[in-house]
Protein backbone atom coordinates (compact mmCIF):
# COMPACT_ATOMS: atom_id res chain seq x y z
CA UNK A 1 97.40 131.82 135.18
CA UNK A 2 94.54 133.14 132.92
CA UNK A 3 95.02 131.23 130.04
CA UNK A 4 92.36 132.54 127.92
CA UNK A 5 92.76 136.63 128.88
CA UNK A 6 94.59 137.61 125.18
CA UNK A 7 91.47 136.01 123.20
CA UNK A 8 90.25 139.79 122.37
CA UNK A 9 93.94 140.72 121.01
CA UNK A 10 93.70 137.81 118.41
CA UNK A 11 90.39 138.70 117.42
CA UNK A 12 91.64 142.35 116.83
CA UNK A 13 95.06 141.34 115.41
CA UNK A 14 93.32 139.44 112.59
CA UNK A 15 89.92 141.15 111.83
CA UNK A 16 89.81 141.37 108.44
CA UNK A 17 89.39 137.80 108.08
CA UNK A 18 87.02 137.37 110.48
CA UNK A 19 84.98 140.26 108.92
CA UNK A 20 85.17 138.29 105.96
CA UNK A 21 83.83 135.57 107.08
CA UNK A 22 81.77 136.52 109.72
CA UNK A 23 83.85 134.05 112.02
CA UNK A 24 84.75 134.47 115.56
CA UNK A 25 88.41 132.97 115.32
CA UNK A 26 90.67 133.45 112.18
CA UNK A 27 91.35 130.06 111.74
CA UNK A 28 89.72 127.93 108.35
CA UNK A 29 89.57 123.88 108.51
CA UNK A 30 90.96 123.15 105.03
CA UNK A 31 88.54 121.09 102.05
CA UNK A 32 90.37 118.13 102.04
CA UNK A 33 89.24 115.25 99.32
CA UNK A 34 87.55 112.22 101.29
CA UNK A 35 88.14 114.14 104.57
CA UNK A 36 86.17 116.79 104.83
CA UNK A 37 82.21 116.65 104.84
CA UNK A 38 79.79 118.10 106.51
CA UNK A 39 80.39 116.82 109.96
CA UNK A 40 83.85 118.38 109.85
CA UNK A 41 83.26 121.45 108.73
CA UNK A 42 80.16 122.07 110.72
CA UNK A 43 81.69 120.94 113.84
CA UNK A 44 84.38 123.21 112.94
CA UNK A 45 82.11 126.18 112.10
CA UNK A 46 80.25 125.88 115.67
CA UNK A 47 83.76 125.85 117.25
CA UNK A 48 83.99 129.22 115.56
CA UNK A 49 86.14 128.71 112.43
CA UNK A 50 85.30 128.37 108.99
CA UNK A 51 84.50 124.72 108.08
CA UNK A 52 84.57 123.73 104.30
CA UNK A 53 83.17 121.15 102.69
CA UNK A 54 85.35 119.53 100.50
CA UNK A 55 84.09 119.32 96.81
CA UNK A 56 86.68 117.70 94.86
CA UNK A 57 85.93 114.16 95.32
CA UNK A 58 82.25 114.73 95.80
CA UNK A 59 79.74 113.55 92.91
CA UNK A 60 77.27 117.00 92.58
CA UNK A 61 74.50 114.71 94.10
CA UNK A 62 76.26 114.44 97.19
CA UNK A 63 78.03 117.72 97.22
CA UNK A 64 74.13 119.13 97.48
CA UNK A 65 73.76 116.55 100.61
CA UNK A 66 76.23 117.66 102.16
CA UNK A 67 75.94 120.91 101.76
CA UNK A 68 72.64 120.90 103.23
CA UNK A 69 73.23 118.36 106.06
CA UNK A 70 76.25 121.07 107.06
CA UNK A 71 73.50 123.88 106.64
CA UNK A 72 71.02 121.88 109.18
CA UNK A 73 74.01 120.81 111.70
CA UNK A 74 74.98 124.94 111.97
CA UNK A 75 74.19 127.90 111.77
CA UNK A 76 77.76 129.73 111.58
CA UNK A 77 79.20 130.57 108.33
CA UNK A 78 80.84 127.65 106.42
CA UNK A 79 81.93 127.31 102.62
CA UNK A 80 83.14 124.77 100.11
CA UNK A 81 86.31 124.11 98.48
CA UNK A 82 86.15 123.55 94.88
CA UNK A 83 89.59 122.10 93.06
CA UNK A 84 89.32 123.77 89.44
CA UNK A 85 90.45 120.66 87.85
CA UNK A 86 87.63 118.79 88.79
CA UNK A 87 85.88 117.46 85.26
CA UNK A 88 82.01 118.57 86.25
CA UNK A 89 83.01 121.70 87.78
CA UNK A 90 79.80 123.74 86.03
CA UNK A 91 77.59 121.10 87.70
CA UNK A 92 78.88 122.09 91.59
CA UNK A 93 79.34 125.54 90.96
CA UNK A 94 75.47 125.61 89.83
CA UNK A 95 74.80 123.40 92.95
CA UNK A 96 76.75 125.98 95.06
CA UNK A 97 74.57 128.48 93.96
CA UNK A 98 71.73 127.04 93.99
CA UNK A 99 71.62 126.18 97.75
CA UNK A 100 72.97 129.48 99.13
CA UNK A 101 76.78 128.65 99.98
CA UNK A 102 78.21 132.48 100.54
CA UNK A 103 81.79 131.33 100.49
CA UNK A 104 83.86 129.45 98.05
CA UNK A 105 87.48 128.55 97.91
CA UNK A 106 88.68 127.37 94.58
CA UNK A 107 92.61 125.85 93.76
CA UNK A 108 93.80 123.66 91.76
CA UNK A 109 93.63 126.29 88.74
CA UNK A 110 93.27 129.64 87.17
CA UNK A 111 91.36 131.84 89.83
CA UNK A 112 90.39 133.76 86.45
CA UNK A 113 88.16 131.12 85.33
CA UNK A 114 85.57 131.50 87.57
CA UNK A 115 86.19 134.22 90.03
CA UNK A 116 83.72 136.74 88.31
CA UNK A 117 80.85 133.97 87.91
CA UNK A 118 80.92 132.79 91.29
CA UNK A 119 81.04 137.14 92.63
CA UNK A 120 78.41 138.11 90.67
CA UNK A 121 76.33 135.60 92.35
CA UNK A 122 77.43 137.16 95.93
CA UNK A 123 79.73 134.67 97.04
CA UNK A 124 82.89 135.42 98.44
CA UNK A 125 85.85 134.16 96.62
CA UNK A 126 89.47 132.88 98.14
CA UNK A 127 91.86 131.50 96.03
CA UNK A 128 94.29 128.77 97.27
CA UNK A 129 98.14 129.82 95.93
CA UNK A 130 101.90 128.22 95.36
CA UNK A 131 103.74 131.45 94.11
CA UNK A 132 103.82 134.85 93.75
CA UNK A 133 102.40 134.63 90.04
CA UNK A 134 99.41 133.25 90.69
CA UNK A 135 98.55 135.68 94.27
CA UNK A 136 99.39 138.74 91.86
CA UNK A 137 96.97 136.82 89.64
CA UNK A 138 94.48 136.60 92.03
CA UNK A 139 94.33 140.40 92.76
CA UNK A 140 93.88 141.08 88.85
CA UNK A 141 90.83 139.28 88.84
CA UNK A 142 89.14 140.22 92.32
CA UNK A 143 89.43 137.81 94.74
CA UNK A 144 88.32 138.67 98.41
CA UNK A 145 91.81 136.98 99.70
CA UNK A 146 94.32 134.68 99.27
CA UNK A 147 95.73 131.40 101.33
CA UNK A 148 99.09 130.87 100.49
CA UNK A 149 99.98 127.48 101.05
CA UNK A 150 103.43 126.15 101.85
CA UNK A 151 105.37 123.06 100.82
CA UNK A 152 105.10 121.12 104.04
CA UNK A 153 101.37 120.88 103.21
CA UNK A 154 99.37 117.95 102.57
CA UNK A 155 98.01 116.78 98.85
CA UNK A 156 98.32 118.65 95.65
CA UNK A 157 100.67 121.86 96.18
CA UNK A 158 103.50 123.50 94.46
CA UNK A 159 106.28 122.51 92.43
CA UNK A 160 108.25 125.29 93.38
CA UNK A 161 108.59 123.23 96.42
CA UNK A 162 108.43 126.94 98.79
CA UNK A 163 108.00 126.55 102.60
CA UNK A 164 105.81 128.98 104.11
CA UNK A 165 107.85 130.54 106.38
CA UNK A 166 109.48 132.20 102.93
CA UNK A 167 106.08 132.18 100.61
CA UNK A 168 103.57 133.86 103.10
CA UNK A 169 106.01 137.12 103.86
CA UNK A 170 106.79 137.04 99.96
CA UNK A 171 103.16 137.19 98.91
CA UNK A 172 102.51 139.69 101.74
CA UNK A 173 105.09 142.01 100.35
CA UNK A 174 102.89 141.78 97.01
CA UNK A 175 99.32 142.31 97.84
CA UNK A 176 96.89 144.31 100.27
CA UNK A 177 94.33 141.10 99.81
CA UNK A 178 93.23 139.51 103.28
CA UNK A 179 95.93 136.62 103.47
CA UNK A 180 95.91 132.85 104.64
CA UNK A 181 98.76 130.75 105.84
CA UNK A 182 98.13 127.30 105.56
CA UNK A 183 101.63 124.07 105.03
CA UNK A 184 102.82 122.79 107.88
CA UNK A 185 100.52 124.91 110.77
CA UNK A 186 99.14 121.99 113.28
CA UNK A 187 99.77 124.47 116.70
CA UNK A 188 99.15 127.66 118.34
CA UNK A 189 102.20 128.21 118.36
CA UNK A 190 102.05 127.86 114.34
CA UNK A 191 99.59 130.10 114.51
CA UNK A 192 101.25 132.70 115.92
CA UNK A 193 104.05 132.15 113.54
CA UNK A 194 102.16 132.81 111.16
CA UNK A 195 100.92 135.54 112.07
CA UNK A 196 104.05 137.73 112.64
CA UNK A 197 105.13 136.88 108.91
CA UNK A 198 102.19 139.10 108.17
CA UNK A 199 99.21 136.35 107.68
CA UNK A 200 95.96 137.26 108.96
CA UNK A 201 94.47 134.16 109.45
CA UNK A 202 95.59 130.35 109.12
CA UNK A 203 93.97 127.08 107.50
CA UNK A 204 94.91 123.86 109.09
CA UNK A 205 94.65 120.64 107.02
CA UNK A 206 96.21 117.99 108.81
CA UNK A 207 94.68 118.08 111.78
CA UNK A 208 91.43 118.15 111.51
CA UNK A 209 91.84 115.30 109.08
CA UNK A 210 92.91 112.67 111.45
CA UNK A 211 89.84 113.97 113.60
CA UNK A 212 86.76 112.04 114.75
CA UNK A 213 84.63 114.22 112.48
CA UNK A 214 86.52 113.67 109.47
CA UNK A 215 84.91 111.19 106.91
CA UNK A 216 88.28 109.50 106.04
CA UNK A 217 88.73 105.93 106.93
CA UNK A 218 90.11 104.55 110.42
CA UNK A 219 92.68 103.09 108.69
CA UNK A 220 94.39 106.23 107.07
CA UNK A 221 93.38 108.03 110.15
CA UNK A 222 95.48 105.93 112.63
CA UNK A 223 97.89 105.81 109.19
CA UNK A 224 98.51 109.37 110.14
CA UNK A 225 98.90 109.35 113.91
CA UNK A 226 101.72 106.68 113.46
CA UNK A 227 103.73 109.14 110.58
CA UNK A 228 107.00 109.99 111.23
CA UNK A 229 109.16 112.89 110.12
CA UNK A 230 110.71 111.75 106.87
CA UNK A 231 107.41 109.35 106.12
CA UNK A 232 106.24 111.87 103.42
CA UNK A 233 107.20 113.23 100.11
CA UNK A 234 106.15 115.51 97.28
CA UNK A 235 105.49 113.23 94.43
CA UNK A 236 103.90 113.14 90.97
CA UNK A 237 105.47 116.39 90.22
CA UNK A 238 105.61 115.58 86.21
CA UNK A 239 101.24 115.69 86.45
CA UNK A 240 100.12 117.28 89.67
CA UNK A 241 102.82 117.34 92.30
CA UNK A 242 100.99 115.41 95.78
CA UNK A 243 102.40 114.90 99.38
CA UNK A 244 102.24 111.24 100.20
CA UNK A 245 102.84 108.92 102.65
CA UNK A 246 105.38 106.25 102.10
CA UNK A 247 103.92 103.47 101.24
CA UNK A 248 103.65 101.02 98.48
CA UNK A 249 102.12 102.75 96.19
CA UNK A 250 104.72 105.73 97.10
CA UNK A 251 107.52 102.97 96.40
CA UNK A 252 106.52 102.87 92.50
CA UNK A 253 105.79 105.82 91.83
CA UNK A 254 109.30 106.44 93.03
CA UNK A 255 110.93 103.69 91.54
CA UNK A 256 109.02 105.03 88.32
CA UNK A 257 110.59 108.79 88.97
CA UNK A 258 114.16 107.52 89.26
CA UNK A 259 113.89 105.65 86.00
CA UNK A 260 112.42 109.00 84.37
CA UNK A 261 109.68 107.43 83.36
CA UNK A 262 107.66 109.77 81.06
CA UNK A 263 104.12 111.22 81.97
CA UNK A 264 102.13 108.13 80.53
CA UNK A 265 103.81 105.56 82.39
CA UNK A 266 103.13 107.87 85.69
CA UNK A 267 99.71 108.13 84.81
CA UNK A 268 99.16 104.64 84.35
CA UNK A 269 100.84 103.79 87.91
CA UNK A 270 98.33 106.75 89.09
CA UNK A 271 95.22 104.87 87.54
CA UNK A 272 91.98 106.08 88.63
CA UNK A 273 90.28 106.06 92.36
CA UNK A 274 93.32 106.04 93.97
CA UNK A 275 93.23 108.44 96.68
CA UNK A 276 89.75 107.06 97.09
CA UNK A 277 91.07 103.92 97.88
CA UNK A 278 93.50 104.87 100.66
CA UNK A 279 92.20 107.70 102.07
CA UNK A 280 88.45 106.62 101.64
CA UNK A 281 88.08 103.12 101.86
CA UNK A 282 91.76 102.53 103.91
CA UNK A 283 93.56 100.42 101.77
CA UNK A 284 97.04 101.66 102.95
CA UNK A 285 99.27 99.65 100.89
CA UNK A 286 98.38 100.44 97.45
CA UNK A 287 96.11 103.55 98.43
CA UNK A 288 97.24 107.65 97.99
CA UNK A 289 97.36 109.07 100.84
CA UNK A 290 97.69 112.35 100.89
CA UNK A 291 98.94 114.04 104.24
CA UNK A 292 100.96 117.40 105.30
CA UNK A 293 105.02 117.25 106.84
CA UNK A 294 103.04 118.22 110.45
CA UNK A 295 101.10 115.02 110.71
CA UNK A 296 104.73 113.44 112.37
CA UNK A 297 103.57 115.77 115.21
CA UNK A 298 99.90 114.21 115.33
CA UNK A 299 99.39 111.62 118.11
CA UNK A 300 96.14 111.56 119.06
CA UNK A 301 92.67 111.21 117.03
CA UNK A 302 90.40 113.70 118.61
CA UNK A 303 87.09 115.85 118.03
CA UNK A 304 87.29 118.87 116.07
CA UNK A 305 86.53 120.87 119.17
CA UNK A 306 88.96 119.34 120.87
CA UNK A 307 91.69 120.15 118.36
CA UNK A 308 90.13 124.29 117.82
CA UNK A 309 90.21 125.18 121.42
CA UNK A 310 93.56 123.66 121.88
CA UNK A 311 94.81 125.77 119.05
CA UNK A 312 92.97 128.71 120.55
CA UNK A 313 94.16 127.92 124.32
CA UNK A 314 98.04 127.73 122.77
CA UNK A 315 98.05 130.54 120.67
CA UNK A 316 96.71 132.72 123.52
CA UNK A 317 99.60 131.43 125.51
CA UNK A 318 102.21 131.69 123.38
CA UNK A 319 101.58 135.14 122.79
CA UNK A 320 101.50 135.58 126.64
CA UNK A 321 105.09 134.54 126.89
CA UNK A 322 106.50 136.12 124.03
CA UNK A 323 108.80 139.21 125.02
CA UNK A 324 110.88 141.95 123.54
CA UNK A 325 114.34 141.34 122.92
């Protein structure tokens, strides 16, 4: 059976995101805080994705390391993720610019904020939604596409609390923009879900998190490969609503939430460094540690190639096997 025969049909079915991009495979390894530097997203990039650094727990000194470590370990198209929240934000943009990144994805925020800055400096801009609001939003102020991301997906997402299997066909029925599906895709079969609810292209998370090349500790890693389903939750809703693992830490901000405890007392609980401390530095009892509904289906720690031509190999044979009715 020729496994890899339908690799031209994906290609075609999804070009405009591989246009985009300038990528070979319409598949983006999410910019996940204390998970992904430039080993992952290079190693993702050569595989022929779209690796991003992520930004948002980066000081701008290292952002500008990594960014040029990633440039030196490929030379494939990668970008960086920037959360909008993040308190020096003028300082990485600058820094982005500066050392010749062509793509950016920015969430966490109002796309209008910097979408026109970051354009007129010839980068391409994709903007990371929740809702239909903000992906009307981002087609007001000229963003080159859109990932809408699900419920089931790892750290800070919606409070509408909208799976993607109902938010990527509603933001599809909104906008011509080039669109993402990312929550809760950790398969080719995923991918191909995805797909035929009108995506053109996917970003996994998850995955490529508990992977050899991501910069997250061993600890949270093997954290992740032993989650079940029903191990994770979306918390902190009353600041900025966060998919955790159950674990300590989970357990008071919990307790905290059933005693409506106002926004002061949940920041306090928060405190500062925390997903630093879990995710980073593997302290999984009173660490954050912020992971998507599909990691109960993660077993294995593996290389980012590994993982891409898997999801490759299985999308190619799912769509093999799929018939008419």
């Amino acid at each position: 059976m020729k496994l890899y025969s339908p690799i031209k049909i994906f290609i075609k079915k999804v070009n405009r995101i591989n246009q985009l991009f300038d990528i070979q495979y319409p598949i983006i390894q999410a910019g996940m805080i204390w998970c992904s530097g430039w080993r992952l997203a290079s190693a993702v990039s050569n595989a022929g994705g779209l690796g991003l650094i992520g930004a948002g727990s980066m000081y701008p000194d290292i952002l500008r390391e990594h960014i040029q470590k990633c440039k030196a370990a490929t030379n494939k198209p990668f970008g960086v993720n920037l959360p909008l929240l993040y308190p020096d934000i003028e300082k990485h943009i600058q820094i982005i610019i500066e050392e010749g990144v062509k793509i950016v994805f920015t969430s966490a925020g109002n796309p209008s904020t910097w979408t026109k800055h970051l354009k007129d400096n010839g980068i391409t801009v994709v903007h990371v939604v929740s809702n239909t609001k903000f992906a009307k939003k981002c087609e007001d102020v000229g963003v080159d596409a859109i990932v809408a991301e699900g419920f089931e997906a790892g750290g800070h997402n919606g409070r509408e609390e909208t799976t993607s299997m109902c938010l990527i066909p509603m933001i599809k029925a909104i906008t011509n923009l080039p669109l993402i599906a990312a929550g809760g895709i950790g398969s080719g079969q995923a991918i191909a879900a995805a797909i035929s609810l009108g995506a053109d292209a996917v970003q996994i998370g998850s995955l490529f998190a508990a992977s050899e090349e991501s910069s997250a500790h061993a600890n949270f890693k093997n954290r992740i490969i032993a989650t079940g389903d029903g191990d994770t939750e979306l918390s902190l809703k009353q600041l900025t609503p966060v998919r955790l693992i159950k674990n300590e830490f989970y357990n008071k901000v919990k307790e905290a939430e059933n005693n409506c405890s106002d926004k002061e007392t949940l920041q306090n609980i928060l405190g500062r460094g925390r997903a630093k401390k879990g995710m980073f530095e593997g302290d999984l009892v009173e660490g954050e540690l912020e992971i998507g509904q599909i990691a109960a289906n993660i077993n294995e720690i593996k290389s980012a190639h590994t993982i891409f031509n898997k999801l490759v190999a299985d999308y190619n044979q799912t769509i093999q096997h799929l018939k008419p009715f």
